[in-house]
N, C-alpha and C. Protein backbone atom coordinates (compact mmCIF):
# COMPACT_ATOMS: atom_id res chain seq x y z
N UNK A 1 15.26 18.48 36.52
CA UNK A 1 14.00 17.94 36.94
C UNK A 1 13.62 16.82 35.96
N UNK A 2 12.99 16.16 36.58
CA UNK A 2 12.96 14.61 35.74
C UNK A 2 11.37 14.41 34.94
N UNK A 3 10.99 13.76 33.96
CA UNK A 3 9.51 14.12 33.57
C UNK A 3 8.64 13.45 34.47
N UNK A 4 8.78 12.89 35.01
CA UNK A 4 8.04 12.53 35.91
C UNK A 4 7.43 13.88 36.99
N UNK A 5 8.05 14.27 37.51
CA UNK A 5 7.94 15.60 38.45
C UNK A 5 7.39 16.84 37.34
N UNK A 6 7.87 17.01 36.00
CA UNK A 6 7.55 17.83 35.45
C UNK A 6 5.86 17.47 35.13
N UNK A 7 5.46 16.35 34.73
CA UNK A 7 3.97 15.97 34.56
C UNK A 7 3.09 16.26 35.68
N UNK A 8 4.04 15.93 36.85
CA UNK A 8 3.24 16.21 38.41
C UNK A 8 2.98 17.28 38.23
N UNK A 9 4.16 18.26 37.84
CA UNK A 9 3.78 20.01 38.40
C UNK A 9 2.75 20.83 37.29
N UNK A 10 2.44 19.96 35.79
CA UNK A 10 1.68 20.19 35.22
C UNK A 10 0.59 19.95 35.13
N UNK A 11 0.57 18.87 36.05
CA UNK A 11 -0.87 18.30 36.56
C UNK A 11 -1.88 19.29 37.43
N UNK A 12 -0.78 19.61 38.02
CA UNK A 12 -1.06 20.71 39.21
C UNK A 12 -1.50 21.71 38.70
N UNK A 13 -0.67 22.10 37.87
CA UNK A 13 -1.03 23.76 37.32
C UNK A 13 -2.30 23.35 36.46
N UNK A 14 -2.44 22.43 35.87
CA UNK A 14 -3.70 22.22 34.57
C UNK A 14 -5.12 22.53 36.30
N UNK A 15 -4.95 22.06 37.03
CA UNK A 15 -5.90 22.24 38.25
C UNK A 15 -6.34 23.25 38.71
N UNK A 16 -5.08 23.95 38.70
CA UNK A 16 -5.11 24.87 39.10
C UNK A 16 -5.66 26.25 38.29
N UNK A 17 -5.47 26.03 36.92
CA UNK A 17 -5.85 26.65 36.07
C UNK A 17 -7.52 26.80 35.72
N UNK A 18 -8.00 25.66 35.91
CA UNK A 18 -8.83 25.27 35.40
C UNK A 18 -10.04 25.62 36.78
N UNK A 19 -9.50 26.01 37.77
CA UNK A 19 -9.96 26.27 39.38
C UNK A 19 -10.07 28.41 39.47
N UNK A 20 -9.21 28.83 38.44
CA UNK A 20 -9.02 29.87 38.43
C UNK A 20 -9.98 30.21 37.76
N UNK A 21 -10.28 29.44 36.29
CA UNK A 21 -11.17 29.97 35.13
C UNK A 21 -12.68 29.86 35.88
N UNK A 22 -12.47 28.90 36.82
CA UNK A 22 -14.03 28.89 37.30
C UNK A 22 -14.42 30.02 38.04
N UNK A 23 -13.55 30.04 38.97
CA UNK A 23 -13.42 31.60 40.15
C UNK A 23 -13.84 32.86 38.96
N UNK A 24 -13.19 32.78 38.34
CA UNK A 24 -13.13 34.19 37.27
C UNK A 24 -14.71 34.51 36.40
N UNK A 25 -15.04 32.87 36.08
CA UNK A 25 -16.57 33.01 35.03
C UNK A 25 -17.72 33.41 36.46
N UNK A 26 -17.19 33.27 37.34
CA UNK A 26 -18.33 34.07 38.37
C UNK A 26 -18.61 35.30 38.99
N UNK A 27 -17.23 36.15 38.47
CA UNK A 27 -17.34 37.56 38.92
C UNK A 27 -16.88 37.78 37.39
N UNK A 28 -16.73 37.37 36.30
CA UNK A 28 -16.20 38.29 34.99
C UNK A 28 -16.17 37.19 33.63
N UNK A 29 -16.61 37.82 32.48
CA UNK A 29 -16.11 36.90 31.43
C UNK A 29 -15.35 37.50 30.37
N UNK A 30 -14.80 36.91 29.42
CA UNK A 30 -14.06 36.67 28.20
C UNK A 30 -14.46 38.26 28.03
N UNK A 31 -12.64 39.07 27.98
CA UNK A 31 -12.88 40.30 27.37
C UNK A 31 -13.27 40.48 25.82
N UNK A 32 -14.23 40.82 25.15
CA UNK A 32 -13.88 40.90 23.58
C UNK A 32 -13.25 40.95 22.63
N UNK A 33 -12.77 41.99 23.69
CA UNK A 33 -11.18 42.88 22.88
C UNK A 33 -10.40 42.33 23.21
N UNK A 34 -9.79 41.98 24.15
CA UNK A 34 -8.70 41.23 24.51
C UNK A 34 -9.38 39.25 25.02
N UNK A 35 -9.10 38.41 23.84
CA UNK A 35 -9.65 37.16 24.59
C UNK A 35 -8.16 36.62 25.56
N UNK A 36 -7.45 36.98 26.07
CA UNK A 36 -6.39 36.45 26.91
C UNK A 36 -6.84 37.60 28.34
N UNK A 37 -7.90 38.08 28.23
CA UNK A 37 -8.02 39.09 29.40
C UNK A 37 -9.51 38.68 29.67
N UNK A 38 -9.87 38.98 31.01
CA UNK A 38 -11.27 39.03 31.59
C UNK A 38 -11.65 40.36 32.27
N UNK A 39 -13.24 40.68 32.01
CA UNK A 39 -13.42 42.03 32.59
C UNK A 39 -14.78 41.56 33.49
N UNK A 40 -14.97 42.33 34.55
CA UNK A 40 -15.63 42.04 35.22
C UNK A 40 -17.04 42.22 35.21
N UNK A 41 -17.98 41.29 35.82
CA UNK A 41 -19.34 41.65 35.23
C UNK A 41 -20.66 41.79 36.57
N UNK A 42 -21.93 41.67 36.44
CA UNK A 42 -22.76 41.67 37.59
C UNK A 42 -24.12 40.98 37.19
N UNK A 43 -25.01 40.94 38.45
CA UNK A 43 -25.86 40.02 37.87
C UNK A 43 -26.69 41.10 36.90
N UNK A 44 -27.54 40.77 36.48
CA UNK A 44 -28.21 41.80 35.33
C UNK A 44 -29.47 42.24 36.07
N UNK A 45 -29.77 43.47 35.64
CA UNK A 45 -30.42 44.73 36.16
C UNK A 45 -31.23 45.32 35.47
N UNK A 46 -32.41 45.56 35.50
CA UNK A 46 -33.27 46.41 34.71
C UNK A 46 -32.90 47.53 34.88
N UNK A 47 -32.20 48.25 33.91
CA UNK A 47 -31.71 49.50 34.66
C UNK A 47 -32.63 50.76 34.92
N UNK A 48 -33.37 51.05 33.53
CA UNK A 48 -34.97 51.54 33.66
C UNK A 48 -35.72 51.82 34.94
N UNK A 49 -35.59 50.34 35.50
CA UNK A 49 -37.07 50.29 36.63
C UNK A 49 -36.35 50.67 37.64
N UNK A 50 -34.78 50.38 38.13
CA UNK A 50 -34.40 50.42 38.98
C UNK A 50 -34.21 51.33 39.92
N UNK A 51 -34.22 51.73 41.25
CA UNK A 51 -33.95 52.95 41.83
C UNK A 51 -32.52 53.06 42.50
N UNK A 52 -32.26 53.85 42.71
CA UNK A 52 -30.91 54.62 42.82
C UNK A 52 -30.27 53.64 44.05
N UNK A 53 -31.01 53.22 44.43
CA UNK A 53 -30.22 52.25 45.50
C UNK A 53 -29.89 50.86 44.88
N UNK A 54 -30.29 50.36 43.90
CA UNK A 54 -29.90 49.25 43.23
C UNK A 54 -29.15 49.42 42.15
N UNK A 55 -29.00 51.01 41.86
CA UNK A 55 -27.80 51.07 40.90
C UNK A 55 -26.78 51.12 41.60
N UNK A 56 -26.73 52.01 42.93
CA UNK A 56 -25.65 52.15 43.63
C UNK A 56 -24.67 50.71 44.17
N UNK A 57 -25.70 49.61 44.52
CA UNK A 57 -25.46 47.94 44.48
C UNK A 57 -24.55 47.82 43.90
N UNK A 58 -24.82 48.10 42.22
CA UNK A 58 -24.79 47.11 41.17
C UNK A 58 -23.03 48.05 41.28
N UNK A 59 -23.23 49.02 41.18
CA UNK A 59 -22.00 49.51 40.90
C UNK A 59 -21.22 49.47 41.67
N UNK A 60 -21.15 49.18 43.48
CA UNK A 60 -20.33 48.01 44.26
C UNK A 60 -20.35 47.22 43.98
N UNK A 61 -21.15 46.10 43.24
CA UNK A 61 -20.86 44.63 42.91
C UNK A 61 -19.51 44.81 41.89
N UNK A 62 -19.97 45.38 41.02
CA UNK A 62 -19.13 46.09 39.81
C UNK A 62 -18.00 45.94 40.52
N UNK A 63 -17.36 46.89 41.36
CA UNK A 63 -16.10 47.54 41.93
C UNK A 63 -15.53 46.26 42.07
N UNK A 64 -16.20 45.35 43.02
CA UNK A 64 -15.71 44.40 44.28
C UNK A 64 -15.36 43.47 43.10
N UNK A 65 -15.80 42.82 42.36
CA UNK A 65 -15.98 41.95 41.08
C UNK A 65 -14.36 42.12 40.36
N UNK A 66 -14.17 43.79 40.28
CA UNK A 66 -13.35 44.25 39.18
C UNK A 66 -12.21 43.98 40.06
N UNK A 67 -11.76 44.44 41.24
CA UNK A 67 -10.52 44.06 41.92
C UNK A 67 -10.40 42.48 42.35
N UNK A 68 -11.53 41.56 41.98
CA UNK A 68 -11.49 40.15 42.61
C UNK A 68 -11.19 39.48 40.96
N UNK A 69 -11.36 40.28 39.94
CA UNK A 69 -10.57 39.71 38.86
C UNK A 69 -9.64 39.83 38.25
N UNK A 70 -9.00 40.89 38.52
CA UNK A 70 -7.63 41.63 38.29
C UNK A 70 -6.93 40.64 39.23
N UNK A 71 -7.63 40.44 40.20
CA UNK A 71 -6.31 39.17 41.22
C UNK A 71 -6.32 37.45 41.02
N UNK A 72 -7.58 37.54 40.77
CA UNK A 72 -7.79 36.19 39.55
C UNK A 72 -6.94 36.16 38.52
N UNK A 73 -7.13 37.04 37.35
CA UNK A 73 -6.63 37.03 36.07
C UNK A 73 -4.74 36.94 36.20
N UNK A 74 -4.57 38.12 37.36
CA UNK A 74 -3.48 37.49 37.38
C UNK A 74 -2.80 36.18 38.00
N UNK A 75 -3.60 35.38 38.77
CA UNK A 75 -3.03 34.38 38.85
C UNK A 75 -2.89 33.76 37.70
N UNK A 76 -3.94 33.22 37.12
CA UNK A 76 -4.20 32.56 35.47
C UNK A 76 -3.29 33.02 35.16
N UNK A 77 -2.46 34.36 34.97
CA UNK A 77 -1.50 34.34 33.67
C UNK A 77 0.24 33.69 34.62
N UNK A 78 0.29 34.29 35.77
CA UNK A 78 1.36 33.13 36.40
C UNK A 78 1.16 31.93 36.06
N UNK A 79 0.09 31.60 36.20
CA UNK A 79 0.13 29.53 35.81
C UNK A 79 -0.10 29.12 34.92
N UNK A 80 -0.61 29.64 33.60
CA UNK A 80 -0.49 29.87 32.07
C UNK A 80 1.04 30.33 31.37
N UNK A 81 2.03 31.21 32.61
CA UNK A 81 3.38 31.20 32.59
C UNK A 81 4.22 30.71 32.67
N UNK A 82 3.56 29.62 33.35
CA UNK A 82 4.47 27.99 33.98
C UNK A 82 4.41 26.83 33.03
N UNK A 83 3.11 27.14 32.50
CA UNK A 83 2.92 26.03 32.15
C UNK A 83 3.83 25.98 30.54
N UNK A 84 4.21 27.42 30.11
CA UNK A 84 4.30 27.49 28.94
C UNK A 84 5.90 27.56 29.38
N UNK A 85 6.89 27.68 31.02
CA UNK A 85 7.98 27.17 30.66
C UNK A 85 8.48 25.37 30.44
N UNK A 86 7.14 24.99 31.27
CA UNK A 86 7.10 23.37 30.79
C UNK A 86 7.73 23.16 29.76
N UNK A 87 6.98 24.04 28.41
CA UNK A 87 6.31 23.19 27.40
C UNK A 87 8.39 23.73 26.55
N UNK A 88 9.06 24.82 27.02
CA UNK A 88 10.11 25.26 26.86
C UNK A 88 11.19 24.66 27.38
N UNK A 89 10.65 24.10 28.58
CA UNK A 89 12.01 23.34 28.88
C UNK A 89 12.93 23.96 29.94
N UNK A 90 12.11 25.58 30.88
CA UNK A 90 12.36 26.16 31.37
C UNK A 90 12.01 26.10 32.56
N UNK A 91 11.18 25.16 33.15
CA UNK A 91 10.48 25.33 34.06
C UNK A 91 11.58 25.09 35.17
N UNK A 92 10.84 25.55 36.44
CA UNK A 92 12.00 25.32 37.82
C UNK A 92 13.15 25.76 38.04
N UNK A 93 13.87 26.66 36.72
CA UNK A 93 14.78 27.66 36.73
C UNK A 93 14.40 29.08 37.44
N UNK A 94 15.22 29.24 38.52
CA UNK A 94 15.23 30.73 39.04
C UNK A 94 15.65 31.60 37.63
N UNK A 95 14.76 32.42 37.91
CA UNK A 95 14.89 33.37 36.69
C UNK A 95 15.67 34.39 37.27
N UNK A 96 16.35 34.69 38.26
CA UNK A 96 17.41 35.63 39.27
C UNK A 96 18.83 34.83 38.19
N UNK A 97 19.05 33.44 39.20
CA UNK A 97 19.98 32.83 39.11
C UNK A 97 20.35 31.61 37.82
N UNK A 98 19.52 31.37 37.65
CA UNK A 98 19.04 30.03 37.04
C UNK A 98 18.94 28.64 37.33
N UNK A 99 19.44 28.89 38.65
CA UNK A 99 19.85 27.53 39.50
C UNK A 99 18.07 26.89 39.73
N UNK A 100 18.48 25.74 40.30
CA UNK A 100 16.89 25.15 40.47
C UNK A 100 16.39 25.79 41.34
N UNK A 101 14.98 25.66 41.37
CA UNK A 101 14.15 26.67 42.32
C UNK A 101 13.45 25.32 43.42
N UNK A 102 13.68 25.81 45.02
CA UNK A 102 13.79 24.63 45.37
C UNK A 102 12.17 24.05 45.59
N UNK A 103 12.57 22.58 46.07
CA UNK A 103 11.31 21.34 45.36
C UNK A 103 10.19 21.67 46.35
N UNK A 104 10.14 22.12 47.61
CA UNK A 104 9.23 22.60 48.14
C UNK A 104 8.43 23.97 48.27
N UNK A 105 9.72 24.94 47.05
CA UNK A 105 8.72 26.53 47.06
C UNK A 105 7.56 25.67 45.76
N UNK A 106 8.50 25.06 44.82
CA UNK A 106 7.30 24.15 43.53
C UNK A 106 5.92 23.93 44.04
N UNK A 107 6.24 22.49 45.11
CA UNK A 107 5.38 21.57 45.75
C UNK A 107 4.51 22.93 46.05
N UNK A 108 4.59 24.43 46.66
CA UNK A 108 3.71 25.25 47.59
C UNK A 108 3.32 26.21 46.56
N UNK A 109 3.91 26.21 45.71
CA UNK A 109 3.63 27.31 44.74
C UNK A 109 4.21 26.78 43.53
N UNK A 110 3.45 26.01 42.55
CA UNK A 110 3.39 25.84 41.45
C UNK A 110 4.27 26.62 40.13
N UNK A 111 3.57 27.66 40.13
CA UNK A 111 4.05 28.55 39.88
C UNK A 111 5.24 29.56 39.56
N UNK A 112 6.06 29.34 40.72
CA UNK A 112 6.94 30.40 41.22
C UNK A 112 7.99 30.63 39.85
N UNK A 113 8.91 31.51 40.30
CA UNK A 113 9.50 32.41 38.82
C UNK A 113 10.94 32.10 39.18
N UNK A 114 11.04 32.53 41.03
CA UNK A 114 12.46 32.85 41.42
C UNK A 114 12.48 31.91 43.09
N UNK A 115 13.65 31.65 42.77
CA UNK A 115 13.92 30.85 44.25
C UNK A 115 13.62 31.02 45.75
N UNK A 116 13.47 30.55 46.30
CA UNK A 116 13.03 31.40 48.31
C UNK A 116 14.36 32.46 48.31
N UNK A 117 15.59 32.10 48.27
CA UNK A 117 16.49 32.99 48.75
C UNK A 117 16.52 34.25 47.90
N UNK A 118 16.06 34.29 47.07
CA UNK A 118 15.50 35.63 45.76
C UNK A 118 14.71 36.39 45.95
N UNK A 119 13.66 35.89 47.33
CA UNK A 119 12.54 37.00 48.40
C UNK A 119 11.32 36.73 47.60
N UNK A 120 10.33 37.71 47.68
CA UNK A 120 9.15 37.60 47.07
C UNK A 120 8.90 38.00 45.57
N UNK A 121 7.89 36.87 44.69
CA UNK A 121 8.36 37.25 43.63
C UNK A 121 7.67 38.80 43.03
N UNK A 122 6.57 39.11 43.76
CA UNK A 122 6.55 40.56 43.20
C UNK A 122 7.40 41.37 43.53
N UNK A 123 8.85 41.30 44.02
CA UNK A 123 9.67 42.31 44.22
C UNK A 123 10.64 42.32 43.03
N UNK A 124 10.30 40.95 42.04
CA UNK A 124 11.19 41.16 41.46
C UNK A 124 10.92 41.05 39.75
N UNK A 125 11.37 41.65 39.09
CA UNK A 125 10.48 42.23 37.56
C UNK A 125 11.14 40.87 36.78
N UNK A 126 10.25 40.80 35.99
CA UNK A 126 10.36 39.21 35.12
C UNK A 126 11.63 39.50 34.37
N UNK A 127 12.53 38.70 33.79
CA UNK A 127 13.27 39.04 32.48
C UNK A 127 13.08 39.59 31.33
C-alpha cells in the first residue's frame, strides 16, 4: 500500500474516531480506573426526592447507555487498532494470511483485521 492510500485510510479512521468519542461522551465518560475504557452514565437525579418510578427510568437509561457503550467502546478500540498498525507498518495485512486485505473491504470498513475470504471478523480471534 502506497502512503498516499495509507494517509487516506488514516484520515478516515482519525474521523472516525473522533465520531465515536462523540457518540460515547453522550451515553458514558472517561473510566477513572481504566482511562483507555468508558463507563456508562445518565442524566443526573436527585435521588432523595425521587420516586420509584424515576429511579426505575434512571436505571433503564443506565442499562440501555451501558450496552450502547460497550458497542461504542468497542468500535474505538478497532480503529485505535488500525490506526496503531499504520503507525507499525502493518496496516492492510490479513492477519489470517498476511496477504493484502482487499481495497474495497478497507474503502467499507476502515478498520478490518482479516480479508472478505477469511468471513467475519468476530469469528476470528486476533493473533
Amino acid at each position: 500500500m502506497n502512503t498516499r492510500d495509507l494517509e487516506n485510510f488514516r484520515t478516515k479512521l482519525l474521523a472516525e474516531k473522533a465520531s465515536l468519542e462523540r457518540e460515547l461522551s453522550g451515553v458514558a465518560e472517561k473510566n477513572p480506573d481504566n482511562p483507555s475504557g468508558w463507563q456508562a452514565t445518565t442524566t443526573d437525579i436527585e435521588v432523595d426526592a425521587a420516586d420509584e418510578n424515576e429511579l426505575a427510568d434512571k436505571l433503564e437509561e443506565l442499562e440501555d447507555n451501558s450496552g450502547i457503550a460497550s458497542q461504542l467502546d468497542s468500535q474505538l478500540k478497532e480503529v485505535t487498532a488500525a490506526l496503531e498498525r499504520i503507525d507499525k507498518g502493518t496496516y492492510g495485512a490479513c492477519e489470517i494470511c498476511g496477504k493484502p486485505i482487499e481495497r474495497e473491504r478497507l474503502e467499507a470498513n476502515p478498520s478490518a483485521r482479516i480479508s472478505i475470504k477469511h468471513g467475519h471478523p468476530q469469528t476470528v480471534s486476533p493473533k
